[in-house]
PDB file of N, CA and C in Angstrom:
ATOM      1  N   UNK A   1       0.848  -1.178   0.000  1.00  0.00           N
ATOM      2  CA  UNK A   1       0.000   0.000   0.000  1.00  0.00           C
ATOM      3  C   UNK A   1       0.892   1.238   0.000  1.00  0.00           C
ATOM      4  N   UNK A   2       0.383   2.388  -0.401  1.00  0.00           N
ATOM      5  CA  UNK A   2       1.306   3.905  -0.643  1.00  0.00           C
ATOM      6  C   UNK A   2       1.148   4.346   0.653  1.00  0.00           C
ATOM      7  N   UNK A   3       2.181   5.054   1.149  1.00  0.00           N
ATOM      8  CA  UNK A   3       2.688   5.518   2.304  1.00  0.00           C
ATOM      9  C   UNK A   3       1.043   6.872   2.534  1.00  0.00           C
ATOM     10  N   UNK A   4       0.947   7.448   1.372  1.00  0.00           N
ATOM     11  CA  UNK A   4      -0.192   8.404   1.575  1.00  0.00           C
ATOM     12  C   UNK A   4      -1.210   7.967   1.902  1.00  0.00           C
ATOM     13  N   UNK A   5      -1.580   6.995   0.778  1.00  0.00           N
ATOM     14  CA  UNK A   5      -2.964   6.105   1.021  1.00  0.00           C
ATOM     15  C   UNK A   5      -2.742   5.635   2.585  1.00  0.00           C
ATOM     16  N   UNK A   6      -2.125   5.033   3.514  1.00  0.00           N
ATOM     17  CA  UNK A   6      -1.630   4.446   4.000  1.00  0.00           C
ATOM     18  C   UNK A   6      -2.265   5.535   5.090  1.00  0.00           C
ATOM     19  N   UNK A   7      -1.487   6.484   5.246  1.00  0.00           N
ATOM     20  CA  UNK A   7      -1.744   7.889   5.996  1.00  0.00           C
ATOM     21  C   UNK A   7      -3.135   8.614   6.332  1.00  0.00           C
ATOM     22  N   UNK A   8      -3.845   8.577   4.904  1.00  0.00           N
ATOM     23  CA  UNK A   8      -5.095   8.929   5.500  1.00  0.00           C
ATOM     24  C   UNK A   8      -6.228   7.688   5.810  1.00  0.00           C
ATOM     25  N   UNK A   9      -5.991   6.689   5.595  1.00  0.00           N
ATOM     26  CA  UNK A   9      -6.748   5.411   6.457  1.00  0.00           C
ATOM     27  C   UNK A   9      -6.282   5.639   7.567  1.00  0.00           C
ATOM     28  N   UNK A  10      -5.077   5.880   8.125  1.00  0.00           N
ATOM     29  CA  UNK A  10      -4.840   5.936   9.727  1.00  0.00           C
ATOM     30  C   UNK A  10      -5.441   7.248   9.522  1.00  0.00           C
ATOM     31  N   UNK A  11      -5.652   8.301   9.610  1.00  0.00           N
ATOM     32  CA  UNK A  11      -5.898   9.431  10.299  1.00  0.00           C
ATOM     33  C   UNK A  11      -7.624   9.482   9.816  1.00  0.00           C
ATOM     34  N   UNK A  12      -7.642   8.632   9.225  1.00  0.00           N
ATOM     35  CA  UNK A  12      -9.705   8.238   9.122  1.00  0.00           C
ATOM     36  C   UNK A  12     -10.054   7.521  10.308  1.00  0.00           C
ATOM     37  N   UNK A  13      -9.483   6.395  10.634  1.00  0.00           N
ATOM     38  CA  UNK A  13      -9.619   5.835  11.830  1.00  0.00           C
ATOM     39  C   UNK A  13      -9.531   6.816  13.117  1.00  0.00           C
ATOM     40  N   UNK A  14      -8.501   7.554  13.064  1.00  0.00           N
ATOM     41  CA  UNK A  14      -8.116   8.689  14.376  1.00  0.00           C
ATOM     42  C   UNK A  14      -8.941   9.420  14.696  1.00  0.00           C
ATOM     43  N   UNK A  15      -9.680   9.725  13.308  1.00  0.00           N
ATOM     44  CA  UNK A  15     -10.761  11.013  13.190  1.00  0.00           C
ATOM     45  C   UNK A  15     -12.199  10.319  14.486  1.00  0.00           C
ATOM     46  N   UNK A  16     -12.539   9.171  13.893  1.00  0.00           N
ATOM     47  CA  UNK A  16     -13.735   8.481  14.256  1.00  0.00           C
ATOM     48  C   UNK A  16     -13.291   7.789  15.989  1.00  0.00           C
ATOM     49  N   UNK A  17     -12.252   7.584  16.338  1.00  0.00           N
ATOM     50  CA  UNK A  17     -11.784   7.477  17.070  1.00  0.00           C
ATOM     51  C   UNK A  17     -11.922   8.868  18.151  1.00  0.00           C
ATOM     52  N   UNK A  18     -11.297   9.496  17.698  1.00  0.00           N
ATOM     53  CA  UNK A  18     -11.244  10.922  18.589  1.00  0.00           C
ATOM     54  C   UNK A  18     -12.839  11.080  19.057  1.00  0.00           C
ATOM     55  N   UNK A  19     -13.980  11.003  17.743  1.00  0.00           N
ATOM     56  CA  UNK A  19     -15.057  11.318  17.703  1.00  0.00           C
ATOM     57  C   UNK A  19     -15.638  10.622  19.122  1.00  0.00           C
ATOM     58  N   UNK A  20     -15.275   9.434  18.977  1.00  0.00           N
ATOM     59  CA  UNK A  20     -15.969   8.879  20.109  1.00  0.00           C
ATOM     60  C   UNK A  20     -15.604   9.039  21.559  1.00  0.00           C
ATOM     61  N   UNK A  21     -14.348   9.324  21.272  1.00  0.00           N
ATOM     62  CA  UNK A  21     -13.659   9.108  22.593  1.00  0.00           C
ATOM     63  C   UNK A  21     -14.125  11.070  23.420  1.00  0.00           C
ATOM     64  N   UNK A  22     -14.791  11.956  22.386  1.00  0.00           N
ATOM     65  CA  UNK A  22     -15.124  13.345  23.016  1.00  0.00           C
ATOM     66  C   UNK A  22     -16.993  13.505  22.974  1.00  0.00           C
ATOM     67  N   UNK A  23     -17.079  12.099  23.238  1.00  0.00           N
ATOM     68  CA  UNK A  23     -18.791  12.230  23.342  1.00  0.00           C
ATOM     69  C   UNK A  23     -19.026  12.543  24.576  1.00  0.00           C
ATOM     70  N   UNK A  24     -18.517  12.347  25.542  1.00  0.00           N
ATOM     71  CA  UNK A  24     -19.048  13.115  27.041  1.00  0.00           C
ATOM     72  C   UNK A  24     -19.020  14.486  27.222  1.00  0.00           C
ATOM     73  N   UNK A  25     -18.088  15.138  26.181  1.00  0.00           N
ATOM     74  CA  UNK A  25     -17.697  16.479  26.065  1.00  0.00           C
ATOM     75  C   UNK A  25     -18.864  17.506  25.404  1.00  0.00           C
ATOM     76  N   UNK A  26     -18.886  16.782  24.295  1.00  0.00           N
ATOM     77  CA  UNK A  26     -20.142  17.525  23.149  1.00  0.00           C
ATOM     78  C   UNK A  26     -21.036  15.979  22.401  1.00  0.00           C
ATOM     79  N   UNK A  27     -22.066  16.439  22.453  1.00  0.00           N
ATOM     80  CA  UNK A  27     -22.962  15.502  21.639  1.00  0.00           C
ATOM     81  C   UNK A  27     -22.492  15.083  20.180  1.00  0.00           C
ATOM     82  N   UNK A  28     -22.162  16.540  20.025  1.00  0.00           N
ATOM     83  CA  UNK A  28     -22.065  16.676  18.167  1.00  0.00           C
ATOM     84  C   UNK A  28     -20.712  15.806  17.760  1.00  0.00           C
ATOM     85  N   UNK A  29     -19.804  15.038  18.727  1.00  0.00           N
ATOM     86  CA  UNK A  29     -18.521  15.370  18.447  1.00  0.00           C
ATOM     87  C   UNK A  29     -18.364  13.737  17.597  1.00  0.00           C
ATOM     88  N   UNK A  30     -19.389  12.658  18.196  1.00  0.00           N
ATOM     89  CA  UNK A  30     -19.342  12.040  17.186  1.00  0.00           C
ATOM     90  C   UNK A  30     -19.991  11.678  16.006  1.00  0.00           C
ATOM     91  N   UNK A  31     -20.630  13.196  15.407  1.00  0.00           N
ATOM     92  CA  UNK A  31     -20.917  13.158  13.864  1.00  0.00           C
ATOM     93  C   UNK A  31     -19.843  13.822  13.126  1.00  0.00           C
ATOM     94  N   UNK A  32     -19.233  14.382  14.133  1.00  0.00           N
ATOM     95  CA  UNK A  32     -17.924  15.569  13.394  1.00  0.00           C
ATOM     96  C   UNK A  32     -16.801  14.183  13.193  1.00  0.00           C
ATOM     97  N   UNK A  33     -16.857  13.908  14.242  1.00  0.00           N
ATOM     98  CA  UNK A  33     -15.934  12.443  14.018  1.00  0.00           C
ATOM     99  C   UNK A  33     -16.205  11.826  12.589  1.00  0.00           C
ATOM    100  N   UNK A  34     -17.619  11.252  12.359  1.00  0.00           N
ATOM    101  CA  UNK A  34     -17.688  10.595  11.370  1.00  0.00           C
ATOM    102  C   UNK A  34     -17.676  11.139   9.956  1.00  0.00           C
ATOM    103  N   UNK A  35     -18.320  11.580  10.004  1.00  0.00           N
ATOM    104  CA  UNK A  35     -17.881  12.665   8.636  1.00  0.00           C
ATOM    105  C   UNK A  35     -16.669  13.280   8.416  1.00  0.00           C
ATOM    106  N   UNK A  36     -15.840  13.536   9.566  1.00  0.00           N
ATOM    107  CA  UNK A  36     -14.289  13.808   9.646  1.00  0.00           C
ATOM    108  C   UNK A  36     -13.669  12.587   8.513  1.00  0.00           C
ATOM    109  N   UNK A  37     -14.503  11.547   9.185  1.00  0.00           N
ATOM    110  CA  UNK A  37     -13.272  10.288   9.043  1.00  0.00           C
ATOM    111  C   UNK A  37     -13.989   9.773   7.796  1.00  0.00           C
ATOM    112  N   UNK A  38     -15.191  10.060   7.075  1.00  0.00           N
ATOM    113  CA  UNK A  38     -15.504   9.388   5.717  1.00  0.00           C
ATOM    114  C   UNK A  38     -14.739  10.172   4.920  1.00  0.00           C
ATOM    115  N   UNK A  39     -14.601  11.323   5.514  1.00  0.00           N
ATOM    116  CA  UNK A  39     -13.916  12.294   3.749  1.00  0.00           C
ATOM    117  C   UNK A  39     -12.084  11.700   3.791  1.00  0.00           C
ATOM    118  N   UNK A  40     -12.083  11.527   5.114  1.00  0.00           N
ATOM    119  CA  UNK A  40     -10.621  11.063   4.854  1.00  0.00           C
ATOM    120  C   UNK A  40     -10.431   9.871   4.614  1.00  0.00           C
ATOM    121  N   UNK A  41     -11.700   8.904   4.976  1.00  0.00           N
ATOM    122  CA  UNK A  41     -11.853   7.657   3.681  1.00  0.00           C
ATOM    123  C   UNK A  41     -11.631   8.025   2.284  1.00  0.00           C
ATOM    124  N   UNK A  42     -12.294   9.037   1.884  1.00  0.00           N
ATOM    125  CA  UNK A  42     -12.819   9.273   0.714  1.00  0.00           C
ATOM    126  C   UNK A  42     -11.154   9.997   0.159  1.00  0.00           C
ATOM    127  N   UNK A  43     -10.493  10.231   0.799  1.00  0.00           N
ATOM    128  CA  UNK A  43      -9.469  11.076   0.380  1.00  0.00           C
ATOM    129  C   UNK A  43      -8.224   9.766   0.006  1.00  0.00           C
ATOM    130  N   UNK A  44      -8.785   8.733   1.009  1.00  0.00           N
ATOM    131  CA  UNK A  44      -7.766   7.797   0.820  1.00  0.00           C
ATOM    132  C   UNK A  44      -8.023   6.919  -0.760  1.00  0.00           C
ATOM    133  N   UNK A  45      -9.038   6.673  -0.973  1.00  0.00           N
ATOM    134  CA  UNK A  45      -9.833   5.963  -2.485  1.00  0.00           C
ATOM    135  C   UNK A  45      -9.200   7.011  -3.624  1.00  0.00           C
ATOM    136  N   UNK A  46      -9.011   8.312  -3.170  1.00  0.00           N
ATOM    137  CA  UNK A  46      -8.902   8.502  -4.380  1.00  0.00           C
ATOM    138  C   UNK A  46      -7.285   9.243  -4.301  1.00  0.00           C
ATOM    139  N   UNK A  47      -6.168   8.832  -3.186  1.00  0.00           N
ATOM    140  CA  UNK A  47      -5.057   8.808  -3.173  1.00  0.00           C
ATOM    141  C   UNK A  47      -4.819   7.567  -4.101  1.00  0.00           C
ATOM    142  N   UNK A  48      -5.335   6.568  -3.338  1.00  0.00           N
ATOM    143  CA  UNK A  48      -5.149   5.361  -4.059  1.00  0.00           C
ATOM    144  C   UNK A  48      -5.487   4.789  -5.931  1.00  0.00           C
ATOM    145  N   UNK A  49      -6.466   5.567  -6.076  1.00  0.00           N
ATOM    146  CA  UNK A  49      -6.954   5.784  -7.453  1.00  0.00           C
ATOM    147  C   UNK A  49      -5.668   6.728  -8.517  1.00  0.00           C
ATOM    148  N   UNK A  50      -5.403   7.916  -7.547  1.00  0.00           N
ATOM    149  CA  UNK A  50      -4.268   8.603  -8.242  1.00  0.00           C
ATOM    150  C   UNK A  50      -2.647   8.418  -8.428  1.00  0.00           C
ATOM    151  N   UNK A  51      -2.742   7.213  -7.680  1.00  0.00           N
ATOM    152  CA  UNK A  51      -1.457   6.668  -7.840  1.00  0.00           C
ATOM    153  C   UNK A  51      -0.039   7.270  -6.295  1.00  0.00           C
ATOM    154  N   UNK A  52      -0.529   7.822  -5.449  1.00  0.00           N
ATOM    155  CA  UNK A  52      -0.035   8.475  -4.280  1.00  0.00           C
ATOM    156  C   UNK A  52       0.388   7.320  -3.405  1.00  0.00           C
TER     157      UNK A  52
END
């Protein structure tokens, strides 16, 4: 796998991760989480698509 691609799957996971782990804090924090962490899915598909 590419070191980039590679990079934003971990920091998609981190995103959704964080999200959950600041739900006692704010309600909202794990939709910000998830949507954090689909676009950086989404960033990783198309690292991977572009050759990164």
């Amino acid at each position: 796998m590419r070191n980039r691609t590679a990079g934003w799957m971990l920091f998609s996971s981190a995103c959704l991760l964080l999200g959950l782990s600041l739900q006692p804090v704010s309600p909202n924090a794990v939709l910000v989480g998830f949507f954090a962490g689909f676009a950086c899915a989404l960033a990783a598909v198309v690292s991977y698509l572009l050759g990164y």
